[in-house]
Protein backbone atom coordinates (compact mmCIF):
# COMPACT_ATOMS: atom_id res chain seq x y z
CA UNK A 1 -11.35 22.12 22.78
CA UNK A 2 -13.54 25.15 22.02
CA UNK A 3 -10.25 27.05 20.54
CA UNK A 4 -9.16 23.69 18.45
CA UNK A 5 -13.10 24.31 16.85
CA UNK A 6 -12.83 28.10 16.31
CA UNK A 7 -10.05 27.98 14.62
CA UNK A 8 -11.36 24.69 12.59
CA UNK A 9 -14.14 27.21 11.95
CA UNK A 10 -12.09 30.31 11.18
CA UNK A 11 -10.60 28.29 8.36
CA UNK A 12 -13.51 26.26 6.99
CA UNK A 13 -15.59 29.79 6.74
CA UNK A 14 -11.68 31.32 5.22
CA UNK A 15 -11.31 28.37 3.08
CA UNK A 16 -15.52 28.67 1.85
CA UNK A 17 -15.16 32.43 1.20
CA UNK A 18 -12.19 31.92 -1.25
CA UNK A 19 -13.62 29.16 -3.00
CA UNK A 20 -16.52 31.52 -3.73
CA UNK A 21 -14.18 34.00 -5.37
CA UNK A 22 -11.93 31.33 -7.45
CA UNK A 23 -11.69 31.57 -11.17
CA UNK A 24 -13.67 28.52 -13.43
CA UNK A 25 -11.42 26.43 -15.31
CA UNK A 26 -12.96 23.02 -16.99
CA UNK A 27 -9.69 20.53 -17.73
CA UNK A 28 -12.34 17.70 -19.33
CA UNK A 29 -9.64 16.00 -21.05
CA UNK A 30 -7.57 16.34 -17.81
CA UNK A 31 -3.62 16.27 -17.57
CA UNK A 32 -2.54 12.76 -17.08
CA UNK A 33 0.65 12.43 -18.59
CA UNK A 34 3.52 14.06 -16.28
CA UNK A 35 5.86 14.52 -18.94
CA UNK A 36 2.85 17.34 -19.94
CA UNK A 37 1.41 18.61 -16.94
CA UNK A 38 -1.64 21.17 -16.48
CA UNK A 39 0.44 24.65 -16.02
CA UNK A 40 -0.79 26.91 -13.84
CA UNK A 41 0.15 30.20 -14.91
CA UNK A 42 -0.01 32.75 -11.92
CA UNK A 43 -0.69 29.97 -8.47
CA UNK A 44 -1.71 33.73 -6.76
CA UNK A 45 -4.75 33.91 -8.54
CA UNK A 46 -7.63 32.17 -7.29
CA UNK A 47 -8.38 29.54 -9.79
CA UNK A 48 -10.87 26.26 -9.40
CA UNK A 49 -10.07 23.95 -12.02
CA UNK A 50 -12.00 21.06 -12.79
CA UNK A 51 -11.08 17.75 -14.39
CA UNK A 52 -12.11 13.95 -14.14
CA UNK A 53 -10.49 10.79 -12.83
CA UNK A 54 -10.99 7.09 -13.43
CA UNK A 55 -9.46 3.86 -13.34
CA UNK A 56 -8.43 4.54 -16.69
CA UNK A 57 -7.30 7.45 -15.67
CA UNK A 58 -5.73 7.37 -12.19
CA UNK A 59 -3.67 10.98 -11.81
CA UNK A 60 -4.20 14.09 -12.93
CA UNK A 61 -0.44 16.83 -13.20
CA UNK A 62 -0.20 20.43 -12.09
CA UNK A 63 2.67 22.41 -12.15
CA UNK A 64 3.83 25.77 -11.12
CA UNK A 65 6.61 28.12 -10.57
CA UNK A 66 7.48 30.80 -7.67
CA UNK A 67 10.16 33.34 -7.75
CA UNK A 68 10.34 33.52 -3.63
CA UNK A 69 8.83 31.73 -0.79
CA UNK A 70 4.89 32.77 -0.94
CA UNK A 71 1.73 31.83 0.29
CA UNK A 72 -0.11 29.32 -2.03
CA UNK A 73 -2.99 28.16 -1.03
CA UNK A 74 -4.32 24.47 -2.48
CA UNK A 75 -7.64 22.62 -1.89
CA UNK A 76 -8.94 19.75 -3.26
CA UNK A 77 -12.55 19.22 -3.36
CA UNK A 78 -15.46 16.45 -4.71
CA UNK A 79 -18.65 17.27 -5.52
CA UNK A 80 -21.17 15.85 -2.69
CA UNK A 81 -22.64 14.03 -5.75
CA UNK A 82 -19.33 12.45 -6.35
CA UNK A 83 -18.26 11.54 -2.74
CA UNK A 84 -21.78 9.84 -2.81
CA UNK A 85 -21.47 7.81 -5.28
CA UNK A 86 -17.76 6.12 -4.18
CA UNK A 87 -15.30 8.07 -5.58
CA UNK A 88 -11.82 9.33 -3.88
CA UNK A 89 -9.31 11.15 -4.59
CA UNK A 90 -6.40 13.02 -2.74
CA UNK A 91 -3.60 15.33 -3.96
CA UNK A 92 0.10 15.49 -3.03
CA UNK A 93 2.67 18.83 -3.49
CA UNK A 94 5.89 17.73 -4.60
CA UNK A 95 8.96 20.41 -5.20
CA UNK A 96 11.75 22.20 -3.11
CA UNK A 97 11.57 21.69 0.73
CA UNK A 98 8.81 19.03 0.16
CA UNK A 99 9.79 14.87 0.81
CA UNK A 100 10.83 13.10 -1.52
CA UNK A 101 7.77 11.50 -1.99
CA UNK A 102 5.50 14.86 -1.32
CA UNK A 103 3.33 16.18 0.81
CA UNK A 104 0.04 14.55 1.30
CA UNK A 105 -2.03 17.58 3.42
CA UNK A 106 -4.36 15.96 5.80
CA UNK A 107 -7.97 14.85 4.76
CA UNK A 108 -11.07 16.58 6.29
CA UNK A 109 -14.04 15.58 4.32
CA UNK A 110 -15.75 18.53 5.74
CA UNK A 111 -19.09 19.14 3.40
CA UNK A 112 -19.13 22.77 2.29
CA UNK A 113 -21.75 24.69 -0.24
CA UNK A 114 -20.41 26.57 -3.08
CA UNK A 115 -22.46 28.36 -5.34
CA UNK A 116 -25.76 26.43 -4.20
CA UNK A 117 -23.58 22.93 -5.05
CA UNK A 118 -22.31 20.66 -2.26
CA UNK A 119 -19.07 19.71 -2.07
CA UNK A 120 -16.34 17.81 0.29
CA UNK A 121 -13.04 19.62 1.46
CA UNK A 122 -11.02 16.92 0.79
CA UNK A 123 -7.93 18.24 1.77
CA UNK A 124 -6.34 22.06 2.08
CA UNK A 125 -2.86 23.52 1.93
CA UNK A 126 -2.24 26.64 3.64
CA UNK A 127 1.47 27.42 4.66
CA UNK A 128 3.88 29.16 2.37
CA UNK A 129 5.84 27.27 0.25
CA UNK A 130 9.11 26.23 1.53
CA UNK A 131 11.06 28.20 -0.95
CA UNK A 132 11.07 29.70 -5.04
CA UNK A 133 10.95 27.50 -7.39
CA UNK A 134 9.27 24.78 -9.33
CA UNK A 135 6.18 22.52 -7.59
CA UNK A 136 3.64 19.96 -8.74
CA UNK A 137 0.48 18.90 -7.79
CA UNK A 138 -0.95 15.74 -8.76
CA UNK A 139 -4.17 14.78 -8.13
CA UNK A 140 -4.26 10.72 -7.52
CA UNK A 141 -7.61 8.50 -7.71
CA UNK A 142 -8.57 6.27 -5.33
CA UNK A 143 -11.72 4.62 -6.02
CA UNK A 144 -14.48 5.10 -8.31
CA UNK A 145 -14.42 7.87 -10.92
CA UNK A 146 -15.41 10.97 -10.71
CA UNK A 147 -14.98 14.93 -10.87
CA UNK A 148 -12.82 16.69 -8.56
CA UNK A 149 -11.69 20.49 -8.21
CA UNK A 150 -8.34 21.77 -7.58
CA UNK A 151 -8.57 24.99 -5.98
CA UNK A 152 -5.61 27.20 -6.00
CA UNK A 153 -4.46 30.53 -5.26
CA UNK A 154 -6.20 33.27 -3.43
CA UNK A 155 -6.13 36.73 -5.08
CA UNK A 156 -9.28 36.95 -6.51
CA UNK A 157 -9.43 36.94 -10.26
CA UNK A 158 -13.46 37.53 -11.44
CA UNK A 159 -15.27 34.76 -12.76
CA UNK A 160 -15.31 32.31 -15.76
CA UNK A 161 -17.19 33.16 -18.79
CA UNK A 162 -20.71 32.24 -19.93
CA UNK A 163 -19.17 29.55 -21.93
CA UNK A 164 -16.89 27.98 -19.71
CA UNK A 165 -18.91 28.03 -16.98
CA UNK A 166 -21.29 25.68 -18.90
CA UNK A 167 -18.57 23.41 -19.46
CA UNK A 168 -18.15 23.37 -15.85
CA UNK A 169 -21.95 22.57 -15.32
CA UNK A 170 -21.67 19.38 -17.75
CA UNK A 171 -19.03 18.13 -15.96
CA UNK A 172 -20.12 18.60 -12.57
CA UNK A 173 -24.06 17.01 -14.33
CA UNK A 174 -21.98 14.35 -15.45
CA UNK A 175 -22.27 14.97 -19.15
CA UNK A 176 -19.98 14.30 -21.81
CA UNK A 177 -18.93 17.66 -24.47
């Protein structure tokens, strides 16, 4: 029991510290057409992209490509704000050496701080990627709407700029562009 919650530790604290170091992306008009998916250019770089989910807008598309097997790592988190007020969301991997029907990693709900803002760990993808290749994320809604944030990668990259980490801020203060 005490090992199970140091290494539930170990990889909360892991998971927290790259969060911290994750590049700012706002994605307010979001990705929700498969057929034209958000593209994530290099999945090694630490990147926390932000978009918005609804009724109206129930999925959000991410897609990547690998040369080899690597390490990507994928979180998805809700603002404490969010979580609060009812909405849900989950994400599911989907390419080579993945079901059919994806990979839904396991949900934690495990609050976290980032930045001075609370947040849920929704859910958190660790192990390498089964092989190279060509993988999507999508980012489903359950209930409510909301903002979530995809986290991906883990080679840190810097930080946003001035600009888009305002965008960020309206989303995440619920305001409109």
């Amino acid at each position: 029991m005490i090992a199970f919650f140091l290494a539930s530790f170990a990889l909360l604290t892991a998971l927290l510290t790259l969060a911290r170091l994750h590049l700012g992306i706002a994605n307010e008009d979001g990705s929700h057409d498969p057929a034209a998916p958000f593209v994530i250019r290099d999945p090694t770089l630490a990147q926390a992209i932000y978009g918005r989910l609804s009724v109206a807008a129930p999925r959000a598309y991410y897609t990547f490509s690998v040369p080899a097997m690597i390490g990507v790592r994928a979180m998805l988190l809700i603002p404490e704000k969010e979580h609060q007020s009812g909405f849900r969301a989950h994400m599911v991997l989907s390419g080579p050496g993945f079901p059919t029907d994806g990979l839904a990693p396991d949900m934690h709900l495990s609050p976290l701080t980032i930045a001075g803002r609370a947040y849920r760990l929704v859910q958190s993808y660790v192990p390498p990627l089964p092989s190279a290749g060509v993988y999507r994320i999508e980012v489903r809604h359950e209930a409510g709407s909301g903002v979530y944030c995809l986290c991906v990668g883990a080679r840190e990259s810097g930080h946003a700029d001035a600009a888009m980490r305002a965008r960020i801020e309206r989303m995440l203060d619920g305001e409109s562009r």
